[in-house]
Protein backbone atom coordinates (compact mmCIF):
# COMPACT_ATOMS: atom_id res chain seq x y z
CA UNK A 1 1.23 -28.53 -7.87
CA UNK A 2 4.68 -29.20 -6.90
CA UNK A 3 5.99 -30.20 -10.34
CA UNK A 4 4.67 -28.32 -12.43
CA UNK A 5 5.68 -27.45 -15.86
CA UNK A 6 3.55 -24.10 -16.34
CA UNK A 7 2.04 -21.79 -13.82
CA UNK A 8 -0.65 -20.88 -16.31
CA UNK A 9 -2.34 -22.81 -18.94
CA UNK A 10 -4.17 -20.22 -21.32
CA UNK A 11 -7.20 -21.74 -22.76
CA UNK A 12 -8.89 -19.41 -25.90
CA UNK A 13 -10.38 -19.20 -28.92
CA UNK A 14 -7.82 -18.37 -31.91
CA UNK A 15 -10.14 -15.14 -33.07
CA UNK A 16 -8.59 -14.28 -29.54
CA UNK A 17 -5.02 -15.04 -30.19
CA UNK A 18 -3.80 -11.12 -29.70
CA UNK A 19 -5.76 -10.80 -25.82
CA UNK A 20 -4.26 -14.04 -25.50
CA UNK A 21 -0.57 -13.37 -26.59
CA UNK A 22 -1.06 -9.80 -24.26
CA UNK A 23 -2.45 -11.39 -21.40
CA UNK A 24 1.12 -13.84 -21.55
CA UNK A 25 3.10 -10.91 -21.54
CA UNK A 26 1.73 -9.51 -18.41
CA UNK A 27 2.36 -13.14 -16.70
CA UNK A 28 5.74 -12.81 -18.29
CA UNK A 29 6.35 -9.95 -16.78
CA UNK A 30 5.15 -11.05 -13.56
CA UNK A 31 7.31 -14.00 -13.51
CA UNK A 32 4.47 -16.50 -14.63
CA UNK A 33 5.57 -19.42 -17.18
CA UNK A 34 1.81 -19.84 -19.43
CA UNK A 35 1.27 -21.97 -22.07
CA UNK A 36 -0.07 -20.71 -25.28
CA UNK A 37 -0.69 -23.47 -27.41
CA UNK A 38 -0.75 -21.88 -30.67
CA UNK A 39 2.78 -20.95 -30.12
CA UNK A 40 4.18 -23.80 -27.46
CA UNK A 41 2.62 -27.18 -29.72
CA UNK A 42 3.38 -28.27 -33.32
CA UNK A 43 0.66 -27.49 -35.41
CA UNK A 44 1.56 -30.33 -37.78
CA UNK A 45 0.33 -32.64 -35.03
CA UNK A 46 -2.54 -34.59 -36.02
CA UNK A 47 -5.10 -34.59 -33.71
CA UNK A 48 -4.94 -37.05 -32.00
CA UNK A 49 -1.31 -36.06 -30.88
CA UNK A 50 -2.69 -32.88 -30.46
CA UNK A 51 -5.31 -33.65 -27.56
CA UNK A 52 -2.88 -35.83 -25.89
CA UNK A 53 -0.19 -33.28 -25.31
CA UNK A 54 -3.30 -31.14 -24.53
CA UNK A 55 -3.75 -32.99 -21.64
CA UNK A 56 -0.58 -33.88 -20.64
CA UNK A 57 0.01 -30.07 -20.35
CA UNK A 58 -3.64 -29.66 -18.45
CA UNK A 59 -1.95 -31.83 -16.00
CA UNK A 60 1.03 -30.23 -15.05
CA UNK A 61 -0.13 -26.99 -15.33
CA UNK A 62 -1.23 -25.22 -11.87
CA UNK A 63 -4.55 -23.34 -13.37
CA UNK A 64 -6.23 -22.47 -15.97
CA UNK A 65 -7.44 -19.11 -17.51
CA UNK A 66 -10.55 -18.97 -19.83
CA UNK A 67 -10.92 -15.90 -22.04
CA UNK A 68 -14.42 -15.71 -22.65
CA UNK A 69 -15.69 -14.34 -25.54
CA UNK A 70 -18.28 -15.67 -28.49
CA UNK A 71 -15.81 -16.94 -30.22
CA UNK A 72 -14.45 -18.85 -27.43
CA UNK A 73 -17.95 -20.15 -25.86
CA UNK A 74 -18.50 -21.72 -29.64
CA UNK A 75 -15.58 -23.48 -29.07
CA UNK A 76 -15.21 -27.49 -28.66
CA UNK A 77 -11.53 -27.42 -27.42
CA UNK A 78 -12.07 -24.29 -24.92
CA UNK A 79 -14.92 -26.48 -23.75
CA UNK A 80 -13.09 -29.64 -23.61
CA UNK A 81 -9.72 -27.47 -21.48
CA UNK A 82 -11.78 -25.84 -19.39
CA UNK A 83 -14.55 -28.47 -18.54
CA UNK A 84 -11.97 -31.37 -18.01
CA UNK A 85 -10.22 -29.52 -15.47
CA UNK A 86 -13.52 -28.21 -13.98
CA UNK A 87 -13.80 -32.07 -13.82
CA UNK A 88 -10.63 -32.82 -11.74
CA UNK A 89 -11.86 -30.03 -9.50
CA UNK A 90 -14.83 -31.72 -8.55
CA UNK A 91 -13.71 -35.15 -8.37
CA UNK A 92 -11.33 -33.50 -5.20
CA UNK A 93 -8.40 -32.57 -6.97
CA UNK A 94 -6.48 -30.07 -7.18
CA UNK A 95 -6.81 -26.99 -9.47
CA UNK A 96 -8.45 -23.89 -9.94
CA UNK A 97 -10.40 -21.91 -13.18
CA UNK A 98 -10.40 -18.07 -13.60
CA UNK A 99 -12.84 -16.74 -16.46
CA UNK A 100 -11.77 -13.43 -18.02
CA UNK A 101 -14.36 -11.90 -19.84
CA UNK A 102 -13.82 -10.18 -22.80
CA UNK A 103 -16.52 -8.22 -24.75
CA UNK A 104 -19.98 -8.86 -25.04
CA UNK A 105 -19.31 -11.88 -22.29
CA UNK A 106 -19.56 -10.73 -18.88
CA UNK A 107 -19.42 -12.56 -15.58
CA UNK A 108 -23.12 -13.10 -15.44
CA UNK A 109 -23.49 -14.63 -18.49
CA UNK A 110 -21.50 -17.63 -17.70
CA UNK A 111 -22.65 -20.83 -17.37
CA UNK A 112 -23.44 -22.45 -14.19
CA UNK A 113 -20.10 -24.29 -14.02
CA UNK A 114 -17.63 -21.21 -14.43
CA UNK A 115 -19.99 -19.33 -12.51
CA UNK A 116 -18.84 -21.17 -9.19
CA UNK A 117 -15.25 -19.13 -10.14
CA UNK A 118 -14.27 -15.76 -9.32
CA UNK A 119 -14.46 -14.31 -12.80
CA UNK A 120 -12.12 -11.31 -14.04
CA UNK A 121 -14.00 -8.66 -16.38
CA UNK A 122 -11.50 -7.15 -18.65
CA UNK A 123 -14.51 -5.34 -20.91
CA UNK A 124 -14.46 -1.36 -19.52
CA UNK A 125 -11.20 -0.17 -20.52
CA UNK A 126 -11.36 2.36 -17.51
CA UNK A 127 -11.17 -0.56 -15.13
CA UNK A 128 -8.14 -2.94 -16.92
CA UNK A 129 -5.56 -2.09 -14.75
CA UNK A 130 -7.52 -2.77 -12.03
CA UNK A 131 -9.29 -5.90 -12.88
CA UNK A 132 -5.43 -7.46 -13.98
CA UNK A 133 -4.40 -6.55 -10.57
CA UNK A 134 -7.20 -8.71 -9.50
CA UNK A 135 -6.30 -11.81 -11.66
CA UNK A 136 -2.50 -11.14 -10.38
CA UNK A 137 -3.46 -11.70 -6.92
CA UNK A 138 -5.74 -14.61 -7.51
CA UNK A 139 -2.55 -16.26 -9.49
CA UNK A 140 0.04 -15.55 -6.35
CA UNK A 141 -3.05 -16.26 -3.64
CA UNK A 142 -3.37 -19.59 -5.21
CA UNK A 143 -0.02 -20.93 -6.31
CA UNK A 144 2.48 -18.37 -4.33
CA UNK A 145 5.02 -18.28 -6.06
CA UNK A 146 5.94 -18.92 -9.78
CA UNK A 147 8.50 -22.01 -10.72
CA UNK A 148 11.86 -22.08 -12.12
CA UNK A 149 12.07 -18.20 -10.09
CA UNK A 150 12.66 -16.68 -6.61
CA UNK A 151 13.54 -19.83 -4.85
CA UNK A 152 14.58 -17.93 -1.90
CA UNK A 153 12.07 -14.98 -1.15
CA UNK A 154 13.93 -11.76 -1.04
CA UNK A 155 11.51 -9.40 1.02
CA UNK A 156 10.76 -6.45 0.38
CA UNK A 157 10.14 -4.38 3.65
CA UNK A 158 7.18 -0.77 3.64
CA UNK A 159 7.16 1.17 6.71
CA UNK A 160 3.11 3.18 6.65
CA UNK A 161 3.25 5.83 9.12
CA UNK A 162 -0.97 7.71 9.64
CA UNK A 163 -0.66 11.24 11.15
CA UNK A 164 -2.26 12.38 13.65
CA UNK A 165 -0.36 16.11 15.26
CA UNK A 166 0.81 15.84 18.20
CA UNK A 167 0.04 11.99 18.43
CA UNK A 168 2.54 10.90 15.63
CA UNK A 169 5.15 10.69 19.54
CA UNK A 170 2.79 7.42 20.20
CA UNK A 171 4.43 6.13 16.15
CA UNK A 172 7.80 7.24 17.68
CA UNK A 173 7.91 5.55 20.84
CA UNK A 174 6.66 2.43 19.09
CA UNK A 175 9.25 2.67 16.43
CA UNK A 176 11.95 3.40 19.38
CA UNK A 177 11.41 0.00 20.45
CA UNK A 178 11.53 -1.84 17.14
CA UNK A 179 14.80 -0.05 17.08
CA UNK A 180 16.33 -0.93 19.87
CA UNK A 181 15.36 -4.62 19.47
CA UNK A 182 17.14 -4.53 15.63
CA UNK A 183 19.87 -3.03 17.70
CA UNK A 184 19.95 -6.49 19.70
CA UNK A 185 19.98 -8.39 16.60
CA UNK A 186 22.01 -6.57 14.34
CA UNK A 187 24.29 -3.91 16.48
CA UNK A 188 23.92 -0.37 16.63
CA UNK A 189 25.66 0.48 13.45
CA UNK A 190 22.96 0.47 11.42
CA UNK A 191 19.71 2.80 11.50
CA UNK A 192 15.93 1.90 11.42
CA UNK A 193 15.27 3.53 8.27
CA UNK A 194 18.10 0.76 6.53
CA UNK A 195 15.36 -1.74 7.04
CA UNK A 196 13.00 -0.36 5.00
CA UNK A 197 12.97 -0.24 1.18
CA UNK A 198 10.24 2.53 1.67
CA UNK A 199 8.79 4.75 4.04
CA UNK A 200 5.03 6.27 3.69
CA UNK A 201 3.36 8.56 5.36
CA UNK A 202 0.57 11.33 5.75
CA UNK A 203 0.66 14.33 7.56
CA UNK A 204 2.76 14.18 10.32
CA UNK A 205 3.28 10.76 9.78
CA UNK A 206 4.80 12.36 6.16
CA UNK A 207 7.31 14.41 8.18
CA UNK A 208 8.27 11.61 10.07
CA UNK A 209 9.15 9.41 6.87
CA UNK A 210 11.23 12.24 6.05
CA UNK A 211 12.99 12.12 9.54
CA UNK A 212 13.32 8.65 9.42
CA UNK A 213 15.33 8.59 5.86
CA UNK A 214 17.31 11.92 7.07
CA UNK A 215 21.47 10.36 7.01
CA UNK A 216 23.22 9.70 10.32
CA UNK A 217 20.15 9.91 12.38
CA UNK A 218 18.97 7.55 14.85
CA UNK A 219 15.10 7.32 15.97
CA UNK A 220 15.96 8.09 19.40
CA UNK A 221 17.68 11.37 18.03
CA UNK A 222 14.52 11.67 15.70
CA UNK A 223 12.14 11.38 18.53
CA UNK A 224 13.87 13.50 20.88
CA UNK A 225 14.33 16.31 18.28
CA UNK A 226 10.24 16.17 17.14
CA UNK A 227 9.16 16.47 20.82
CA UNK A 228 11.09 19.93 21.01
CA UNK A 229 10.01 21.41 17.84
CA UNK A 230 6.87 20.43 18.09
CA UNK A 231 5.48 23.52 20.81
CA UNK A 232 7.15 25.64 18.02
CA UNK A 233 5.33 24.49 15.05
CA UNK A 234 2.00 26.09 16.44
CA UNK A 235 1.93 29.38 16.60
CA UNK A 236 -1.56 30.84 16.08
CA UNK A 237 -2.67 33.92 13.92
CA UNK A 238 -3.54 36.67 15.82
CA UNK A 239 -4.90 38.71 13.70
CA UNK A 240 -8.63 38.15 12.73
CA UNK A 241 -8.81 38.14 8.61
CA UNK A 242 -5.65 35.87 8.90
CA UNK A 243 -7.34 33.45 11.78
CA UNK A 244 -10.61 33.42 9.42
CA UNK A 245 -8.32 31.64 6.72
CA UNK A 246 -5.64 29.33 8.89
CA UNK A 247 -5.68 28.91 12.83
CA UNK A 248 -1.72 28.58 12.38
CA UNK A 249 1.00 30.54 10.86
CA UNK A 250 3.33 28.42 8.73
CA UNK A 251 6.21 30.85 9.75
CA UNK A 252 6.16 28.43 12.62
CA UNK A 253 6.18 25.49 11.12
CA UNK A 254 8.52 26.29 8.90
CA UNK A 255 11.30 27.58 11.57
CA UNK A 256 11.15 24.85 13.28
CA UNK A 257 10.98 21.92 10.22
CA UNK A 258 14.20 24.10 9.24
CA UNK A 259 15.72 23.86 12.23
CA UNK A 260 15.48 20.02 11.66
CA UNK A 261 16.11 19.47 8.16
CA UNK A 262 18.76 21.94 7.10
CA UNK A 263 19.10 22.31 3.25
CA UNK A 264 18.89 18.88 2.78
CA UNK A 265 16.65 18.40 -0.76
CA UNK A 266 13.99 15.41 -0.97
CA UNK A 267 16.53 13.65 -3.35
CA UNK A 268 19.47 13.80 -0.85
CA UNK A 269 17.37 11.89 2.02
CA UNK A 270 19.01 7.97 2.22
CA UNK A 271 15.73 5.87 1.91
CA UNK A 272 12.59 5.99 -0.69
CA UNK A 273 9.88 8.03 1.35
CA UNK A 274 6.56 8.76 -0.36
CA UNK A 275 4.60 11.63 0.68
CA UNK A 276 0.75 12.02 -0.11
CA UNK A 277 -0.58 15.38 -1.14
CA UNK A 278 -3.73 17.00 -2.53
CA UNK A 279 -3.36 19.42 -5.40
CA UNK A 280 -6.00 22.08 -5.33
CA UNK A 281 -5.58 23.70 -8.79
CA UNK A 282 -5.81 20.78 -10.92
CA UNK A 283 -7.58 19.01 -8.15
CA UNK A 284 -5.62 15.52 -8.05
CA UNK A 285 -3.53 13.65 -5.92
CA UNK A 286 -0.10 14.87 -5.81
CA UNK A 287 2.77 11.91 -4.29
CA UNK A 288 5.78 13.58 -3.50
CA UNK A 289 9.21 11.40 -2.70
CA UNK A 290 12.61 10.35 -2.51
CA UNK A 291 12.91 8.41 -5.45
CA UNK A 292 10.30 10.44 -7.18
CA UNK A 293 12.57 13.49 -6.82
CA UNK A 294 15.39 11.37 -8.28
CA UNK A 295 13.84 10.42 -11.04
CA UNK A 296 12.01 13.19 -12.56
CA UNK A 297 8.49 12.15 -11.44
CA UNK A 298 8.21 15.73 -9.90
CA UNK A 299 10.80 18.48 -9.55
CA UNK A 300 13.32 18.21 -6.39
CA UNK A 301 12.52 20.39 -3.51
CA UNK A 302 14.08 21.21 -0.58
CA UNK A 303 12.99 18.09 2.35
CA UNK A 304 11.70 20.70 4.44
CA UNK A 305 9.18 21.97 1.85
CA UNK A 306 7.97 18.43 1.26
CA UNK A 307 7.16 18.01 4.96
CA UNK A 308 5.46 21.31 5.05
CA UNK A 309 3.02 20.68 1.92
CA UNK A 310 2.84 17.06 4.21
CA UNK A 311 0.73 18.83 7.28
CA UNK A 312 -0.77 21.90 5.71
CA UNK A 313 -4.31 20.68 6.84
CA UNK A 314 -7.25 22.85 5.58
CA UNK A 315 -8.31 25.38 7.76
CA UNK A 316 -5.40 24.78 10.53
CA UNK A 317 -2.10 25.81 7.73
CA UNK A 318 -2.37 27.76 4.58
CA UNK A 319 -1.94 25.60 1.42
CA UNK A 320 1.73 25.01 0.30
CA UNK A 321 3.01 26.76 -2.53
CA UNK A 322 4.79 25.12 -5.10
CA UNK A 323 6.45 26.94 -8.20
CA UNK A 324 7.25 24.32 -11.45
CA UNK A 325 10.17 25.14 -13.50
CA UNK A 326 8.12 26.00 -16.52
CA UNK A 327 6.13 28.69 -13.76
CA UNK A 328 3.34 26.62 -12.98
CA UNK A 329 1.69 27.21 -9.43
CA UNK A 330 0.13 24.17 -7.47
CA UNK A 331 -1.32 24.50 -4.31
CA UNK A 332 -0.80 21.37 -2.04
CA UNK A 333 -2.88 20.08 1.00
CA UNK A 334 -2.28 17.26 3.02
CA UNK A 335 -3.28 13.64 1.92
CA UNK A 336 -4.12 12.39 4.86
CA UNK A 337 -7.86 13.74 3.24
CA UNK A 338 -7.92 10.42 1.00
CA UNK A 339 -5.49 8.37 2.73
CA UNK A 340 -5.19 8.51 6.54
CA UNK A 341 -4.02 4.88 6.48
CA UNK A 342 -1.54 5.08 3.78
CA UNK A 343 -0.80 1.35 3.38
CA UNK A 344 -2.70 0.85 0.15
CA UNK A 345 -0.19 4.14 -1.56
CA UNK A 346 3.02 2.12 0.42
CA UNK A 347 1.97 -1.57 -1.65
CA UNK A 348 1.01 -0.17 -4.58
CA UNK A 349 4.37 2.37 -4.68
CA UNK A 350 6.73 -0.24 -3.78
CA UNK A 351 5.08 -3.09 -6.67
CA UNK A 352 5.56 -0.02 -8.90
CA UNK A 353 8.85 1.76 -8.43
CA UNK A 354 11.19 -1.70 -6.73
CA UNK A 355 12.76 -3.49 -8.61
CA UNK A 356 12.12 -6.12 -10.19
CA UNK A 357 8.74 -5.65 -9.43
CA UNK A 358 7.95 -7.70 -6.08
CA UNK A 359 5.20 -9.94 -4.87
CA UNK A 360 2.50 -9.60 -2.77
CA UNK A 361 4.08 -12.23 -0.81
CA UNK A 362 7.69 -11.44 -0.96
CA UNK A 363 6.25 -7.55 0.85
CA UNK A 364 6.39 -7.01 4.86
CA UNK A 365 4.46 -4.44 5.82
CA UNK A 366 4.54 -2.51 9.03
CA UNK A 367 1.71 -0.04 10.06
CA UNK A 368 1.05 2.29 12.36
CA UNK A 369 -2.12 4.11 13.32
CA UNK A 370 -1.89 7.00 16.04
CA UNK A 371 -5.25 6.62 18.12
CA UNK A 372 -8.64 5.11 17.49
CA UNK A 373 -11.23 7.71 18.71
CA UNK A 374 -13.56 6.32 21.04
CA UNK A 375 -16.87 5.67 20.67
CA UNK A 376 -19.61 8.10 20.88
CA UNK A 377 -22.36 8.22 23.87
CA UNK A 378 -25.04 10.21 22.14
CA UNK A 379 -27.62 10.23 19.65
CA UNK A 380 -26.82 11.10 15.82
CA UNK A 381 -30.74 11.95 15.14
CA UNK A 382 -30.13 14.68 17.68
CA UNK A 383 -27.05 16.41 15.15
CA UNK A 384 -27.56 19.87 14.07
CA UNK A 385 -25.88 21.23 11.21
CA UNK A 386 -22.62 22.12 13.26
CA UNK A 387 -22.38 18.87 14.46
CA UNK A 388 -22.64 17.03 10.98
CA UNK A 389 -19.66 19.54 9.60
CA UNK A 390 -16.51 18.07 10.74
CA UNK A 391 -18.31 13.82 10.63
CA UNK A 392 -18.42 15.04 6.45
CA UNK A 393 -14.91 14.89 6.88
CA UNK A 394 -13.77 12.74 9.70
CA UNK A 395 -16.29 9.41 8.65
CA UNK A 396 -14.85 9.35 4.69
CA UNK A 397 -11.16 9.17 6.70
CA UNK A 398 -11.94 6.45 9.52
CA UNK A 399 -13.62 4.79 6.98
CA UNK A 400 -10.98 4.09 4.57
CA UNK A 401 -8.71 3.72 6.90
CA UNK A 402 -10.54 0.59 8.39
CA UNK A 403 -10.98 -0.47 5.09
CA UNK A 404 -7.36 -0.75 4.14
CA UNK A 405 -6.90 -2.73 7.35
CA UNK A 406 -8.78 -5.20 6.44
CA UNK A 407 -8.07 -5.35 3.19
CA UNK A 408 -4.56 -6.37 3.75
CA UNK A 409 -5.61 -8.77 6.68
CA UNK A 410 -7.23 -10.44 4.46
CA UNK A 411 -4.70 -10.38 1.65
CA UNK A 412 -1.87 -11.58 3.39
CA UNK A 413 -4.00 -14.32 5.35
CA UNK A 414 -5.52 -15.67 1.91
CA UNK A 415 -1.58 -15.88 0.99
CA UNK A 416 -0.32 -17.81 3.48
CA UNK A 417 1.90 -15.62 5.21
CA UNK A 418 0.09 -13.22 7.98
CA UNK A 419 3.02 -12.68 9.97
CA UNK A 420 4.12 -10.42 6.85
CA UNK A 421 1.27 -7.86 7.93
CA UNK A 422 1.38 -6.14 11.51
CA UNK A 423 -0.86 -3.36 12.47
CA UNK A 424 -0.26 -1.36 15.37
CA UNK A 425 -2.87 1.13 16.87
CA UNK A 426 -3.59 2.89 20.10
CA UNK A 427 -7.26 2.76 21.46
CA UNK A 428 -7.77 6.05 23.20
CA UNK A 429 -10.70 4.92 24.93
CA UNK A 430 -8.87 2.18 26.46
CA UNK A 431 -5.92 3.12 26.73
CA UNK A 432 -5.87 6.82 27.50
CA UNK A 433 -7.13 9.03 29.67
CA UNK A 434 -8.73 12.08 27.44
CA UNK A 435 -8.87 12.02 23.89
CA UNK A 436 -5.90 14.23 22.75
CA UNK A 437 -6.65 16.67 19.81
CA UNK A 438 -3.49 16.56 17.11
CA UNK A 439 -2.65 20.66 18.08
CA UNK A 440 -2.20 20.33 21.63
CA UNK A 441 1.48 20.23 22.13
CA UNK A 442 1.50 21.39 26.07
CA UNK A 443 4.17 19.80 27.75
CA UNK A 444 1.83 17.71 29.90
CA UNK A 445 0.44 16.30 27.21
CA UNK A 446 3.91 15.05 25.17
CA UNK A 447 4.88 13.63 27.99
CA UNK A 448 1.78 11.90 28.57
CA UNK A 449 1.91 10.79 24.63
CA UNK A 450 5.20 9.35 25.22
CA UNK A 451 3.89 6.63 28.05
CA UNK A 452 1.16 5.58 26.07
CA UNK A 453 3.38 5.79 23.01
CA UNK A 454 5.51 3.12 25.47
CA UNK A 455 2.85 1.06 26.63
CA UNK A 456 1.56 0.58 23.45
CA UNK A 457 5.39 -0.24 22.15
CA UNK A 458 5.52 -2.85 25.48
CA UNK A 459 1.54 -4.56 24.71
CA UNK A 460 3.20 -5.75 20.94
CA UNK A 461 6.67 -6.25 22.31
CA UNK A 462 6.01 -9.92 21.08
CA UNK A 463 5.18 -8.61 17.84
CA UNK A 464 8.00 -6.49 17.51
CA UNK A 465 10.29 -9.05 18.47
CA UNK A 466 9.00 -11.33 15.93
CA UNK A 467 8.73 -8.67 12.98
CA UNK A 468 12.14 -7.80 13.75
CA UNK A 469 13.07 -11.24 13.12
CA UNK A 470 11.60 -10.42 9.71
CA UNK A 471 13.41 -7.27 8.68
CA UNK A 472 16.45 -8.96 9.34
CA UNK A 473 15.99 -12.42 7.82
CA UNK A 474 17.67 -11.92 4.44
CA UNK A 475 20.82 -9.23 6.01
């Protein structure tokens, strides 16, 4: 509705007068004008008076949201709200209803009407947060934006980076190209990582976000510098106790992270980064960062430490160690173990730490995968025990990771703006000759990492182009 007065008309039963009054706070703080009419009418009006502004406000509000409760279903005038607008919906135009359910009033006990409506169940205190998020993006996937605020978007850009070894030189070449093509619009004095309000990443994709946010470097630099450390970073354990724990000694991944990073600490880097880790001790996800360093979230570390706790995969790189100030050990693993495709962490981290707090739709999101597997050419109900092993740990990671794309296809389709969301992955069975294992860091096969890193980079040079146009749009 293009002149509206309210984004929000809250319809409720007065027994529910405190969920309501919280529930307008949240929109508040969202940026959502609701009307409450217990606090936005006259309650000397007769009523008469009383049903007419009622209406009045029905119609130039954009939807409606029905706290459900027993109170509220005993109700004549959350009847009459809800039911005239249900009405107008029908009738073709229009409008849209979103039950909340509070108490002993879930979704399946609605009636047939506000059963055609996606219903939000705010009962289970355990799933709140989450179910609000819900109603949030049902708000913004139905009216956008909120009136009276943000008449110009002002985007807010997330670079996701997956992991992947040795393959994270595909990520590189593609990122090379976006680059260059800022380059054209912008000139050469700014970097890649000035585009981005935040960088995520897992595993090596986690190193790389560091890379990318280190000051005064370019990609090119980046890239160049991560194909000759890389050779160094694997250096195996020779000795058989020590190969039974870790294939790899950090030593060597250390050196040659150092070699890169200097003494610069996490805080010092120039762009928000977030880093996904496992803690083992208290056995929780850990999220390192930038702006999490700077702001007490977790103490500051040198960058090179956070990249190492960033690839010390089980079984390849002994845990990283990491002292508190008060003396506390943690043990940290990498995330990419719950989130290979860390796009989901880069949303939720940038609605949570930017400010103020953006919208789904006013968020460009670029990610990059490192290599679809291909498919398999044999039977599963022939698997042994040795051959279920590692699919216990690779299926839960593809899984999610598919999931998360197409989640956010979805998402950004259902707001209106797809060109927002651009995913860029490299199908090893197409476009490849072997499948490349993330440790194998033989010359031949950088090399042959950086074409395909380039074809891939010139298949979506369209893409690019246009997302570029993106990054740039507001300066």
């Amino acid at each position: 509705m293009a002149n509206r007065e309210y984004d929000v008309f809250i319809s409720y039963a007065s027994e529910n007068g405190d969920e309501a009054r919280w529930l307008r706070q949240i929109l508040k703080n969202e940026g959502w004008k609701s009307f409450l009419a217990d606090e936005d009418l006259n309650k000397n009006l007769g009523k008469a008076q009383w049903s007419k502004k009622i209406d009045e406000t029905l119609d130039r509000s954009g939807l409606v949201i029905v706290l459900v409760s027993p109170e509220s279903m005993k109700s004549r005038w959350v009847e009459y709200e809800w039911r005239s607008t249900h009405t107008d919906i029908l009738s073709g135009q229009p409008g849209l209803i979103i039950p909340c359910c509070l108490r002993k009033i879930g979704p399946d006990d609605l009636g047939r009407a506000l059963r055609r409506y996606q219903s939000i169940d705010l009962r289970d205190p355990g799933r709140k947060q989450h179910e609000v998020e819900r109603l949030l993006d049902l708000i913004e996937g139905y009216l956008k934006k909120p009136i009276g605020k943000r008449k110009e978007r002002n985007l807010r850009r997330i670079l996701s980076l997956e992991g992947g070894g040795s393959r994270i030189l595909i990520s590189c070449r593609v990122l090379a190209r976006l680059e260059e093509k800022l380059h054209k619009l912008k000139g050469q004095q700014l970097r890649l990582a000035d585009y981005f309000d935040i960088i995520v990443g897992t595993s090596a994709g986690g190193v790389l976000a560091c890379l990318l946010s280190l000051p005064d470097k370019s990609t090119a630099e980046i890239v160049k510098g991560f194909k000759t450390k890389l050779p160094d970073a694997f250096k195996k354990n020779h000795f058989p106790m020590r190969f039974l724990k870790n294939r790899y000694q950090s030593s060597g991944v250390r050196e040659a992270f150092s070699q890169i990073f200097g003494n610069v600490k996490l805080s010092e880097l120039t762009t928000a980064c977030l880093i996904p880790t496992y803690e083992l001790t208290q056995r929780r996800p850990m999220l390192l960062g930038q702006h999490r360093a700077k702001d007490g979230y977790h103490p500051d570390m040198p960058a090179v430490d956070a990249a190492l706790a960033s690839v010390s995969i089980p079984i390849l790189f002994e845990p990283y160690k990491l002292t508190l100030p008060e003396q506390e050990t943690l043990h940290l693993v990498d995330g990419c173990l719950f989130a290979r495709n860390p796009s989901n962490l880069a949303f939720e981290e940038a609605r949570s730490f930017l400010s103020p707090r953006p919208l789904a739709s006013e968020i460009c999101l670029l990610s990059l995968g490192n290599g679809q597997l291909p498919d398999r050419k044999y039977d599963p109900k022939q698997w042994f025990i040795w051959n279920w092993i590692p699919e216990i740990i690779q299926i839960p990671m593809d899984a999610t990771a598919d999931l998360v794309h197409e989640h956010f296809t979805k998402l950004y389709k259902s707001l209106g703006f797809p060109n927002q969301y651009l995913r860029i992955d490299a199908d090893l069975s197409i476009d490849a000759s072997r499948t490349f294992q993330f440790d194998d860091v033989k010359q031949d096969t950088l090399d042959e990492l950086d074409r395909l890193g380039n074809r891939l980079a010139s298949r979506f040079d369209r893409e690019l182009e246009a997302f570029a146009q993106l990054l740039v749009k507001d300066g």
